[in-house]
C-alpha atoms as a PDB file:
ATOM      1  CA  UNK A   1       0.000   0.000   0.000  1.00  0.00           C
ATOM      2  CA  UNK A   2       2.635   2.461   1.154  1.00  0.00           C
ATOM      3  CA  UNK A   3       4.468   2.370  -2.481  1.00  0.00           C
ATOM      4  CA  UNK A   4       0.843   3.047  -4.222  1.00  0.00           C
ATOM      5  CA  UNK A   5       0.187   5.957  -2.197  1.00  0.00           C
ATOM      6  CA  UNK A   6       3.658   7.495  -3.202  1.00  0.00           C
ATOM      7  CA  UNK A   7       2.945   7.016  -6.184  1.00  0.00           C
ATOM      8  CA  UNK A   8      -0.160   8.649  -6.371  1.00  0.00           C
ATOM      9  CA  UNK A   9       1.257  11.472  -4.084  1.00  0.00           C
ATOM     10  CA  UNK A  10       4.018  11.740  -6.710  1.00  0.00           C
ATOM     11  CA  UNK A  11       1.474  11.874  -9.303  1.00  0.00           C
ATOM     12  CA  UNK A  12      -0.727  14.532  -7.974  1.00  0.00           C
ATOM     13  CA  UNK A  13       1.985  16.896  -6.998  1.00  0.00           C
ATOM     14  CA  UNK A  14       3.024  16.157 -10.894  1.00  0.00           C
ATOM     15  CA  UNK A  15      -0.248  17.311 -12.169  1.00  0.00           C
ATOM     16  CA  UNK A  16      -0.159  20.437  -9.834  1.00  0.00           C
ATOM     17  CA  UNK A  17       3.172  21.342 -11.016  1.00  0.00           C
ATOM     18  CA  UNK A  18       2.090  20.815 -14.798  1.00  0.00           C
ATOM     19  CA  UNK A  19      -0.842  23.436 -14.159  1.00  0.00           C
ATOM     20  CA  UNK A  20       1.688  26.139 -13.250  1.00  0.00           C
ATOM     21  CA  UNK A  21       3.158  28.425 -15.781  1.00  0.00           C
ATOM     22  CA  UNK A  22       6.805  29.278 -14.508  1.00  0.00           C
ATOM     23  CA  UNK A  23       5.878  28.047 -11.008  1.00  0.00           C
ATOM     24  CA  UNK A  24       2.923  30.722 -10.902  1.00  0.00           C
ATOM     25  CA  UNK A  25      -1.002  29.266 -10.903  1.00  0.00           C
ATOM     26  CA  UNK A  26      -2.245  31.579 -13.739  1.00  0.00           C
ATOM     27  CA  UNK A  27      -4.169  34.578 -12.225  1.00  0.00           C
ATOM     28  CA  UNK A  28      -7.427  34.760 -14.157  1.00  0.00           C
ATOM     29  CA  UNK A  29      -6.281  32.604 -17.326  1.00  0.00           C
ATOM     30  CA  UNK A  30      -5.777  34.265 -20.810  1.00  0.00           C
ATOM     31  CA  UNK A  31      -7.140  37.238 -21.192  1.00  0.00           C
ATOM     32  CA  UNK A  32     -10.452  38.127 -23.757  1.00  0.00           C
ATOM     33  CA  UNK A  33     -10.031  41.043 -25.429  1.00  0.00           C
ATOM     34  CA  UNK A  34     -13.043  42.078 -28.189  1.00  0.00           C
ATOM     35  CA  UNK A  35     -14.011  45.472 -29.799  1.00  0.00           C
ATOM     36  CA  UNK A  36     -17.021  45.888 -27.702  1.00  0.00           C
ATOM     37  CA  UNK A  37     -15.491  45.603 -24.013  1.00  0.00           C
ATOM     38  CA  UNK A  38     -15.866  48.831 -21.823  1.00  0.00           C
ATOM     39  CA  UNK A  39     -13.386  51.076 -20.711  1.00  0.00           C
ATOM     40  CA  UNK A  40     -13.476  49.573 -17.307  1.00  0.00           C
ATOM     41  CA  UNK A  41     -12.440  46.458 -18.675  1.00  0.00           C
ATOM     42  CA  UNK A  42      -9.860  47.259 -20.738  1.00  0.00           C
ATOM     43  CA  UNK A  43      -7.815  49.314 -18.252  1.00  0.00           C
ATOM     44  CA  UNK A  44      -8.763  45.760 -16.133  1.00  0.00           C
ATOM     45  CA  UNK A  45      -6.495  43.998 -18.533  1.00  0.00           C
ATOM     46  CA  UNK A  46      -4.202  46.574 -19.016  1.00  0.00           C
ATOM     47  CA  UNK A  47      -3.425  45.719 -15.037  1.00  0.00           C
ATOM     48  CA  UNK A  48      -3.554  42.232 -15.422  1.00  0.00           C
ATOM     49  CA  UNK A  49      -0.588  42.719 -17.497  1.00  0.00           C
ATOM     50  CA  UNK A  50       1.556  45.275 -15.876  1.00  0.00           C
ATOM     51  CA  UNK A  51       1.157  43.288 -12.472  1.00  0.00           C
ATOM     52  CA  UNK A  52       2.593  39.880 -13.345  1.00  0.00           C
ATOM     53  CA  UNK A  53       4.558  38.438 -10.738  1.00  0.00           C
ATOM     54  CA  UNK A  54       8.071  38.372 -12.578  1.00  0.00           C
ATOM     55  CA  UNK A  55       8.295  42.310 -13.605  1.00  0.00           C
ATOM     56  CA  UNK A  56      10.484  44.278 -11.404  1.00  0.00           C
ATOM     57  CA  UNK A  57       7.574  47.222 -11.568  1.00  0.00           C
ATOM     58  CA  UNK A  58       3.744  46.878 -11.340  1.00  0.00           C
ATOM     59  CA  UNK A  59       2.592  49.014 -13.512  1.00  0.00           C
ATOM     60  CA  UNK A  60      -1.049  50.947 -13.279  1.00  0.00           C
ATOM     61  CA  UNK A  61      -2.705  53.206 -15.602  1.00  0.00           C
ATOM     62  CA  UNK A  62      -5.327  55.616 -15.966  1.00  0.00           C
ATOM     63  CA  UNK A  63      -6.969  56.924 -18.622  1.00  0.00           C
ATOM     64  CA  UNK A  64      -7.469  60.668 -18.238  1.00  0.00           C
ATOM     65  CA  UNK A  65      -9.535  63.505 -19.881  1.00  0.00           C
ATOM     66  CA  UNK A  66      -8.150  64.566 -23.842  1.00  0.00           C
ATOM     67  CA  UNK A  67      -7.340  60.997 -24.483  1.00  0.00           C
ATOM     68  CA  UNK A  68      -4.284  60.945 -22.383  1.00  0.00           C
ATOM     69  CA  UNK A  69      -2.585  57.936 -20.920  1.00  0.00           C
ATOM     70  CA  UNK A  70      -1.400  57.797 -17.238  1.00  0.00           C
ATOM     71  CA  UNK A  71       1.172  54.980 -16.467  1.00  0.00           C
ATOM     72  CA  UNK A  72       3.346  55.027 -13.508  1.00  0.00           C
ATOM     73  CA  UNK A  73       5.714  51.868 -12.524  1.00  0.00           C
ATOM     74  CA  UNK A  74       6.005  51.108  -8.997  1.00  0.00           C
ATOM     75  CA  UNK A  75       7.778  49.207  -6.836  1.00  0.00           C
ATOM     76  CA  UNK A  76       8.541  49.087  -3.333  1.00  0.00           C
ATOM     77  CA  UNK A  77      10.598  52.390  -2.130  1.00  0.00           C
ATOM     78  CA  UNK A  78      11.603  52.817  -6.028  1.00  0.00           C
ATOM     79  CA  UNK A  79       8.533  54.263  -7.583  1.00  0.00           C
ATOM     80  CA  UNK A  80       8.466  56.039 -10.650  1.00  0.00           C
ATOM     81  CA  UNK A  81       7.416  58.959 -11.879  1.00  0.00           C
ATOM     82  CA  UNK A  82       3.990  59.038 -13.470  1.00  0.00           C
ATOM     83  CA  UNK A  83       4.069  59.562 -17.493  1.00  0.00           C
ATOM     84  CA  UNK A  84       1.336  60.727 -19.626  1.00  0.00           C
ATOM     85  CA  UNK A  85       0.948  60.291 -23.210  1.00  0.00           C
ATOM     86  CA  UNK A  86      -1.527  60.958 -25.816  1.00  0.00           C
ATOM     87  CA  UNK A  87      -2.717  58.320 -27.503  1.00  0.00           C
ATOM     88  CA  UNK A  88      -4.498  60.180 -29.927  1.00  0.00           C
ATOM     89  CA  UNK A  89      -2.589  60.501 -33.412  1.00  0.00           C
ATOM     90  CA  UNK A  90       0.475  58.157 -31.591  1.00  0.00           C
ATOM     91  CA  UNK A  91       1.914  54.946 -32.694  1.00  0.00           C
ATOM     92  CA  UNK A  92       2.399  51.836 -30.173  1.00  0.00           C
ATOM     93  CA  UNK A  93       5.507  49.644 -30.901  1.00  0.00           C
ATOM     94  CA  UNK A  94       6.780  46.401 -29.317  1.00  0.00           C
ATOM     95  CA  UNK A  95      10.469  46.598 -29.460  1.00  0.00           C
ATOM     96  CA  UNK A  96      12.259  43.245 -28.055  1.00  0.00           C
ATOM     97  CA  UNK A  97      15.679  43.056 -26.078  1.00  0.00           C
ATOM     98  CA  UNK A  98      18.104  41.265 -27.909  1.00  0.00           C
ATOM     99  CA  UNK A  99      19.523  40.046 -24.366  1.00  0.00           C
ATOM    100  CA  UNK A 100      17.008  39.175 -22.420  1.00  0.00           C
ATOM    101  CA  UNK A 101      14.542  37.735 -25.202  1.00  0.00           C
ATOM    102  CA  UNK A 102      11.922  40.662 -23.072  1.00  0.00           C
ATOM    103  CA  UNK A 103       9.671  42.414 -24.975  1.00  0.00           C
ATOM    104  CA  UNK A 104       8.836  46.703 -23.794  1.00  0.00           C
ATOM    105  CA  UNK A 105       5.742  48.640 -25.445  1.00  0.00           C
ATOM    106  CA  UNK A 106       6.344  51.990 -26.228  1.00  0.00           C
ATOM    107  CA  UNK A 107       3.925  54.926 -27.280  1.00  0.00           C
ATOM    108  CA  UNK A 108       5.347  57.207 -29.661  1.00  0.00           C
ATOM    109  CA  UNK A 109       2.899  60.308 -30.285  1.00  0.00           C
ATOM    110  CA  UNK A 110       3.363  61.693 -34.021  1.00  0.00           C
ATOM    111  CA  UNK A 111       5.654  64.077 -33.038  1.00  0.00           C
ATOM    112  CA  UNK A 112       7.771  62.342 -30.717  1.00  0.00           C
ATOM    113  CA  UNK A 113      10.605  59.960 -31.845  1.00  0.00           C
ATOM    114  CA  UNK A 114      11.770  58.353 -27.794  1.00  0.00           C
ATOM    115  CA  UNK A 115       8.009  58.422 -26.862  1.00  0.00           C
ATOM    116  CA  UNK A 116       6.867  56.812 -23.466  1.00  0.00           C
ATOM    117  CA  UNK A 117       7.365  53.223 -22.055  1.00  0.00           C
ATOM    118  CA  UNK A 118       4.181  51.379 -20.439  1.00  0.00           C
ATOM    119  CA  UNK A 119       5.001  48.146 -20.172  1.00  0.00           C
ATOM    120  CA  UNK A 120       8.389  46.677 -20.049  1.00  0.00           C
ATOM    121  CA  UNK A 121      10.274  42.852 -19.000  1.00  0.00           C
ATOM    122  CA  UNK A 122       7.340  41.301 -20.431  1.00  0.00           C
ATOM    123  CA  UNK A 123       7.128  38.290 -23.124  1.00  0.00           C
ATOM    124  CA  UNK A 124       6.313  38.838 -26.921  1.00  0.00           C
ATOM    125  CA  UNK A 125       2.225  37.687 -26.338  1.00  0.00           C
ATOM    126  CA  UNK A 126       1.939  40.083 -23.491  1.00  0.00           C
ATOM    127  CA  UNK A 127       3.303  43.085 -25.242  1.00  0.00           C
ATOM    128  CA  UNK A 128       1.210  42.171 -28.373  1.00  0.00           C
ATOM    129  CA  UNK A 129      -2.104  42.326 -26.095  1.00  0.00           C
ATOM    130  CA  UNK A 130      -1.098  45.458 -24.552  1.00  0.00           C
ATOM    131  CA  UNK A 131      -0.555  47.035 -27.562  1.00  0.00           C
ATOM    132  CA  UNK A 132      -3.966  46.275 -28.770  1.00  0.00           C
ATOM    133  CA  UNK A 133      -5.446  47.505 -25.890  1.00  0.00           C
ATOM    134  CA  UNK A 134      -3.723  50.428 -26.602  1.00  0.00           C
ATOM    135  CA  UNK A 135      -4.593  50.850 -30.008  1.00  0.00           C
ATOM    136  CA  UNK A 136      -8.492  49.847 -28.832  1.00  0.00           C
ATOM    137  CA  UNK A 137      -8.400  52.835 -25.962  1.00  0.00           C
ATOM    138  CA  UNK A 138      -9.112  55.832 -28.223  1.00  0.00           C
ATOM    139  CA  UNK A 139     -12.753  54.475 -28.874  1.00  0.00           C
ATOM    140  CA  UNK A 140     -13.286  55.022 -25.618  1.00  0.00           C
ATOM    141  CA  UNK A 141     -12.300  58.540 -25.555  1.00  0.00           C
ATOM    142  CA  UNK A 142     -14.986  61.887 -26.543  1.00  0.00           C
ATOM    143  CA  UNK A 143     -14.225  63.675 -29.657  1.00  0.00           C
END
C-alpha cells in the first residue's frame, strides 16, 4: 500500500506542477479582449498585465480627460514617476531586447521619436495584447 500511495502522491503533486506556468497558478487565465469591451475592462487587462509576478515594476494606468494615458511603474521604495501620453494621433511599438529575449511597449505620439514606455520585461504575447489595448483605448475617448 505504502508504495501506491507514493505514487499517487508523486502523481498529484506532478499534475499540480504541470498546471503552473513558470511556477505561478495563472491569475485569471488568458485574457479576452473584443471590440465591444468597456473602458473599465480594458484598463482591467491593461493591469492584469503590468502586475505579473516576474516584472520588477507593477505598472497601473489611468486613462485621463483629452485621451491621455497615465502609467506610472512602482515598486517598493523605487517608484516612478507618473508619465502621460496621448494616444491620440500616436503609434504603439513592441520593441524586443536582444539580451534578455523581453519584450517593452512603447507609445510614440506623431511628433515624438523616444516616446513613453508602459510596459516593459514582459514576453512577446503580453506586449502584443497590450498594444492592442492600446490601439483599442481611443474608442473610448470623446471627440
Amino acid at each position: 500500500m505504502r508504495g501506491a500511495c507514493k505514487t499517487a502522491l508523486v502523481l498529484a503533486l506532478a499534475a499540480a506542477l504541470a498546471a503552473c506556468a513558470d511556477g505561478y497558478p495563472s491569475e485569471d487565465g488568458a485574457l479576452i479582449l473584443s471590440h465591444d469591451m468597456k473602458l473599465e475592462k480594458a484598463i482591467g487587462a491593461m493591469h492584469h498585465l503590468g502586475h505579473q509576478r516576474h516584472l520588477h515594476y507593477h505598472w497601473h494606468y489611468e486613462l485621463l480627460p483629452g485621451c491621455v494615458l497615465e502609467a506610472q511603474a512602482k515598486r517598493f521604495l523605487r517608484n516612478r514617476e507618473p508619465v502621460e501620453v496621448a494616444l491620440r494621433r500616436s503609434a504603439t511599438v513592441v520593441e524586443k531586447d536582444v539580451t534578455t529575449g523581453s519584450h517593452t511597449v512603447r507609445v510614440l505620439p506623431s511628433d515624438d521619436t523616444v516616446g513613453v514606455v508602459v510596459l516593459e520585461g514582459v514576453g512577446e504575447h503580453d506586449a502584443l495584447q497590450m498594444k492592442w489595448l492600446l490601439d483599442f483605448l481611443p474608442r473610448h475617448c470623446g471627440t
